[in-house]
Protein backbone atom coordinates (compact mmCIF):
# COMPACT_ATOMS: atom_id res chain seq x y z
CA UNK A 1 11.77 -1.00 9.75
CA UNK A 2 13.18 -0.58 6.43
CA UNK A 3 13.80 3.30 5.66
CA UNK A 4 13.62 4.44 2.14
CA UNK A 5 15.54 7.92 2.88
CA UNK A 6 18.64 5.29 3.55
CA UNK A 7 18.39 3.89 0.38
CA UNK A 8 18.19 7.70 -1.75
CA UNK A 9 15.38 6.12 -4.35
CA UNK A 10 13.71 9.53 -5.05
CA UNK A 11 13.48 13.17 -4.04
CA UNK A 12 10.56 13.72 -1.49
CA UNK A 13 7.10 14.20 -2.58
CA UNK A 14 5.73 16.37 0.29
CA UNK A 15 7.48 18.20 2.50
CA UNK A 16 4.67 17.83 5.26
CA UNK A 17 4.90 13.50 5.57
CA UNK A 18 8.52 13.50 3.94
CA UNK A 19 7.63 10.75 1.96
CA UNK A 20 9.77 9.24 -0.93
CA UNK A 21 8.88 7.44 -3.89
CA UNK A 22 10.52 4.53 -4.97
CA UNK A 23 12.79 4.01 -8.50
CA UNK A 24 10.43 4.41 -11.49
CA UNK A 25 12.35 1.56 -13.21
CA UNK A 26 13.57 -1.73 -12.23
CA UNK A 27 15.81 -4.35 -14.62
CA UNK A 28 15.55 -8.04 -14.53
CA UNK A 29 18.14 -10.18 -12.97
CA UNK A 30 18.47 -12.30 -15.50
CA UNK A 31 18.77 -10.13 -18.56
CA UNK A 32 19.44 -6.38 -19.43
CA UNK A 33 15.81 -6.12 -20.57
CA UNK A 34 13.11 -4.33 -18.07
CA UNK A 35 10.13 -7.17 -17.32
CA UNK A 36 7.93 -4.06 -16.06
CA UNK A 37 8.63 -0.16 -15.14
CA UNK A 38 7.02 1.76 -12.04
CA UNK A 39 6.14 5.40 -13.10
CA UNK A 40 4.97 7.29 -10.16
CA UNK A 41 3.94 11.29 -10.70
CA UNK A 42 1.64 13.34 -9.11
CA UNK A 43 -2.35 12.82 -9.58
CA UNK A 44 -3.11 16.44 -9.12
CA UNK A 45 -6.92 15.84 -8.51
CA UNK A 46 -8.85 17.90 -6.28
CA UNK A 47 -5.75 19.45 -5.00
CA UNK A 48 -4.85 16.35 -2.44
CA UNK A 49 -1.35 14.61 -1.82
CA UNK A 50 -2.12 11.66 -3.89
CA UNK A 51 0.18 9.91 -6.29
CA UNK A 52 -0.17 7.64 -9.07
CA UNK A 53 1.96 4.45 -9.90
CA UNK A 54 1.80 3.09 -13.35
CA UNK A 55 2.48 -0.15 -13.84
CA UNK A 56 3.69 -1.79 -17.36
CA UNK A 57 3.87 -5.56 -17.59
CA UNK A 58 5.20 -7.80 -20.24
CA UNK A 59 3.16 -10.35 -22.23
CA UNK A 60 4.24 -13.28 -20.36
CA UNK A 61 1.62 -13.48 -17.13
CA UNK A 62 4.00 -15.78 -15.31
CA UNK A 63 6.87 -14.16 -16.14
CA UNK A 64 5.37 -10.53 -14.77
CA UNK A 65 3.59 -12.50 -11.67
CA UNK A 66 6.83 -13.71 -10.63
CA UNK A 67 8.50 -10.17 -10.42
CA UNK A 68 5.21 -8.44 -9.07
CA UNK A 69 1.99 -8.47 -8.52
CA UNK A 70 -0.77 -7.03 -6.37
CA UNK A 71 -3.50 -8.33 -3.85
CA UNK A 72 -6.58 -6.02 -4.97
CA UNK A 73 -9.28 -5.25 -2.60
CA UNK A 74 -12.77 -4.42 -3.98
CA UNK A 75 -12.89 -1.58 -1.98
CA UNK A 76 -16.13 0.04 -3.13
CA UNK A 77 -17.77 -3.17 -4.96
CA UNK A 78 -17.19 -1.18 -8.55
CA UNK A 79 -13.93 -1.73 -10.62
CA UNK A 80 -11.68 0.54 -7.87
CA UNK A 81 -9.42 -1.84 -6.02
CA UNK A 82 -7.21 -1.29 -3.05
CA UNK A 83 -3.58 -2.12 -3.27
CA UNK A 84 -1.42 -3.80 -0.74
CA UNK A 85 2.57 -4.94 -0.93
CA UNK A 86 5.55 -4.98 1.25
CA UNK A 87 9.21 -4.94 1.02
CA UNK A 88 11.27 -8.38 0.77
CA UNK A 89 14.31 -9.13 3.05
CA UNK A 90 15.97 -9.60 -0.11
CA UNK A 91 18.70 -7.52 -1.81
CA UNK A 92 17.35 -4.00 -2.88
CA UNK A 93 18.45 -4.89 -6.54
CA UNK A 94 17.44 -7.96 -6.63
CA UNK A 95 13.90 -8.03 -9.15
CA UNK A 96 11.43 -9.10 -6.34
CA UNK A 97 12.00 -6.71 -3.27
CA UNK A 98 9.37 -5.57 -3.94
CA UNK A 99 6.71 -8.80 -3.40
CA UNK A 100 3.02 -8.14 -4.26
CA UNK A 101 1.07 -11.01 -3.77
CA UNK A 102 -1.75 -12.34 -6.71
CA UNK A 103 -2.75 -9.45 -9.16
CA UNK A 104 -6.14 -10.57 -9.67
CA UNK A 105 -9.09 -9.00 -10.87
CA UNK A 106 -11.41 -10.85 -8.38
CA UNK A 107 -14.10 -10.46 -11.16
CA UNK A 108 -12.71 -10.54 -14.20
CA UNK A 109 -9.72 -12.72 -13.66
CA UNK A 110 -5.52 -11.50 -14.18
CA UNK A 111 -5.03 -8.60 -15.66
CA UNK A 112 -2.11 -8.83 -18.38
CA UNK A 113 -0.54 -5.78 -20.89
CA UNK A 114 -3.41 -3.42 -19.01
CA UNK A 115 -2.35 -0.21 -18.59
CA UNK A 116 -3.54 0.49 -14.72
CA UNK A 117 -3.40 3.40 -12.10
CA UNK A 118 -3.40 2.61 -8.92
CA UNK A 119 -3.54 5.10 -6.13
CA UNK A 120 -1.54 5.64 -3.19
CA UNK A 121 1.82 6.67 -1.80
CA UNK A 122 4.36 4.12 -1.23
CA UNK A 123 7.31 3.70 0.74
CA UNK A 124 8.29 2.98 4.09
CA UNK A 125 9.15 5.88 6.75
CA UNK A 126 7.65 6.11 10.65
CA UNK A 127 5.07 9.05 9.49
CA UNK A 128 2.18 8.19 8.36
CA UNK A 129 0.87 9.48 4.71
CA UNK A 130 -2.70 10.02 2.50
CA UNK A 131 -3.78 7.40 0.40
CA UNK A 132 -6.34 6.69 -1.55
CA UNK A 133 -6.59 3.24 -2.36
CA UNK A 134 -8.55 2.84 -5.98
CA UNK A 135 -7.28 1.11 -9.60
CA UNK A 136 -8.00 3.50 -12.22
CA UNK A 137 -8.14 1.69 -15.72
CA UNK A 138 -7.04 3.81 -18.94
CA UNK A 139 -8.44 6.56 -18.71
CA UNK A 140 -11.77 5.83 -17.09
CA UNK A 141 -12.85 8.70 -14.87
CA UNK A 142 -11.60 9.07 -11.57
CA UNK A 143 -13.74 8.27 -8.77
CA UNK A 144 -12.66 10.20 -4.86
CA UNK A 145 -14.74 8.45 -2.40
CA UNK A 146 -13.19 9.89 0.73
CA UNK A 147 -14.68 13.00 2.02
CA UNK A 148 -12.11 15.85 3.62
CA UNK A 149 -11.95 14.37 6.55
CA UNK A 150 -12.00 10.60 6.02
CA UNK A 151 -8.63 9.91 4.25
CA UNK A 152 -6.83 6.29 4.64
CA UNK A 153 -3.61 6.58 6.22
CA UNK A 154 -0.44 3.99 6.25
CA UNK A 155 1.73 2.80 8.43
CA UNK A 156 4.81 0.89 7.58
CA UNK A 157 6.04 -3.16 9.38
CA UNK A 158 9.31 -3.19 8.02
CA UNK A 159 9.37 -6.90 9.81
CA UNK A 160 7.41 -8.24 7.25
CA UNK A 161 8.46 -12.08 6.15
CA UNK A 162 7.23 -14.71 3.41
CA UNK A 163 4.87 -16.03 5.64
CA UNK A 164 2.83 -13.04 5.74
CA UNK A 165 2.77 -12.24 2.12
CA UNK A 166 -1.09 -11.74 2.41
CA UNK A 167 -0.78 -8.41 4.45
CA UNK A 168 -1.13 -5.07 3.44
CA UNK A 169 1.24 -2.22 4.76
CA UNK A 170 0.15 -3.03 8.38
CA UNK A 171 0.78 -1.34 12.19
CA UNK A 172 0.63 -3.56 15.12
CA UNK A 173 -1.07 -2.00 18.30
CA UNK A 174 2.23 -1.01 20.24
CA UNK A 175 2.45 1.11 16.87
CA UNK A 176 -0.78 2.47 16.67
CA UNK A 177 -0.48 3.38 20.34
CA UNK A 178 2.60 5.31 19.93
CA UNK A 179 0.81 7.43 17.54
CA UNK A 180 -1.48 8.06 19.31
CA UNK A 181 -2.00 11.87 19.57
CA UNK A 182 -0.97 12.18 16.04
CA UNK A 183 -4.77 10.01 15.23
CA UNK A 184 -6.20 11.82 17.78
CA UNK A 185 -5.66 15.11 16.77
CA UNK A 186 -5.35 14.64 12.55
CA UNK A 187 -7.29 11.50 11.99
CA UNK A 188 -11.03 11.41 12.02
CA UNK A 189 -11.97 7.46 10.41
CA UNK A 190 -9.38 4.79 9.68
CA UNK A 191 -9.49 1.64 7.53
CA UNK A 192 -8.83 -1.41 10.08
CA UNK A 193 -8.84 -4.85 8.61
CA UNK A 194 -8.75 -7.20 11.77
CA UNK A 195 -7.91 -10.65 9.64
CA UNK A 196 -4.82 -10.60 7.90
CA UNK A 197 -5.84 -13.56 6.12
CA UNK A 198 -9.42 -12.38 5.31
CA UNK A 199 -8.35 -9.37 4.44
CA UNK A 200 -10.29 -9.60 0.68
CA UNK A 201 -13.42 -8.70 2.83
CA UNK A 202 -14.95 -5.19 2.64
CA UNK A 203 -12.82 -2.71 5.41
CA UNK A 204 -14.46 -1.81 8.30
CA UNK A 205 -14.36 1.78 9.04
CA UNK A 206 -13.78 2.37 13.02
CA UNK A 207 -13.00 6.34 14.50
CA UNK A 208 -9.64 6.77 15.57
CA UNK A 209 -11.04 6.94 19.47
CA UNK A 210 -12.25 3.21 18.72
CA UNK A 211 -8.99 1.97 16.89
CA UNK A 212 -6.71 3.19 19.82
CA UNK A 213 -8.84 1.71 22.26
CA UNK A 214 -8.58 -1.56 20.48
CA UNK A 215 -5.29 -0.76 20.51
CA UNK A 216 -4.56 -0.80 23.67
CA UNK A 217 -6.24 -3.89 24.78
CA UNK A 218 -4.38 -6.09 22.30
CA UNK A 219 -1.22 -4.61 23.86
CA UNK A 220 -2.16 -5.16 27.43
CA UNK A 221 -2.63 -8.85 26.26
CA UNK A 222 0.47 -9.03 25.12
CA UNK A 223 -0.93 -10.40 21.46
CA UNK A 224 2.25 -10.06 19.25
CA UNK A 225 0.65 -11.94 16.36
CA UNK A 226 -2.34 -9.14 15.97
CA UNK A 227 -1.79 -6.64 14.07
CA UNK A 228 -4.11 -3.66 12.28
CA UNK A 229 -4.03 -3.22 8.63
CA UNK A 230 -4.98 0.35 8.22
């Protein structure tokens, strides 16, 4: 699992999940000049441990598709959409460890020069984090759909490959069951998608009794190829 505290990217965001942010900027390989920049600060809305990413493309869609690029899930059916990614095997400086697959507006088509929020907390460590998984464009009004007690949390596959560049940050069920009184005692509804590769589909929301219990089947069956996007 890859470990962001190895690689000293950022000072921690919250002492509680120890969670670090990745570099705000990132150069291009080929020349001196920045093809994007990543500017991550705090959201401060309704007092919750959400960050926002900014993310700056060039004018050149292929050019800024080729270094990243997001799979966005209509998450709520309005213009909110969830973000997934996952870190490349590839060198750290390289332009594309970070891979995001197909930033699409499912409705509306790419998006190009936008200016876009997106919501969440990135980065890779074995605790899990909140997230709140909505695209905020400009400076349309922010919309928090989760109630107290029904925040999305991550888990990090730092095994990820280029043959599963449709997942989002996922947690196979050996995973999930490790953490298991950590969900039972802080989580009250989880985002599962079962289908990596229908993952576009709205999430179904399962209890954390249900997920573990799910959980633990897969594992008795020895299913190494199922894993639980949640």
């Amino acid at each position: 699992m890859f470990d962001w505290l190895s690689y000293k990217w950022s000072v921690p965001v919250n002492s509680f999940y120890k969670e670090y942010l990745i570099s705000p900027q990132f150069s291009s390989s080929k020349n001196d000049e920045a093809k994007f920049r990543l500017k991550i600060c705090p959201s401060g809305s309704k007092k919750r441990d959400y960050f926002s990413l900014f993310v700056i493309c060039d004018s050149k869609e292929t050019s800024f598709k080729a270094k990243i690029s997001a799979t966005l899930l209509n998450i709520n059916q309005r213009n909110h959409y969830g973000l997934g990614w996952f870190l490349s095997n590839d060198s750290l400086m390289e332009t594309n460890f970070i891979k995001i697959d197909d930033l699409m507006d499912r409705e509306q088509g790419f998006i190009k020069n936008e200016f876009i929020e997106i919501w969440c907390v990135i980065g890779f460590t074995p605790e899990p984090r909140p997230r709140l998984v909505y695209v905020q464009h400009e400076d349309e009004e922010i919309s928090m759909d989760c109630e107290d007690y029904e925040c999305y949390f991550e888990y990090g596959d730092g095994n990820l490959d280029g043959c599963e560049r449709e997942a989002l940050i996922v947690a196979d069920a050996l995973q999930m069951v490790d953490l298991k009184e950590f969900c039972e005692t802080r989580l009250a509804k989880m985002v599962v998608y079962g289908n990596l590769k229908k993952f576009t589909n709205l999430a179904v929301k399962y209890n954390a009794a249900l997920i573990l219990e799910k959980c633990l089947i897969l594992r008795n069956r020895l299913d190494s190829k199922c894993h639980f996007v949640i």
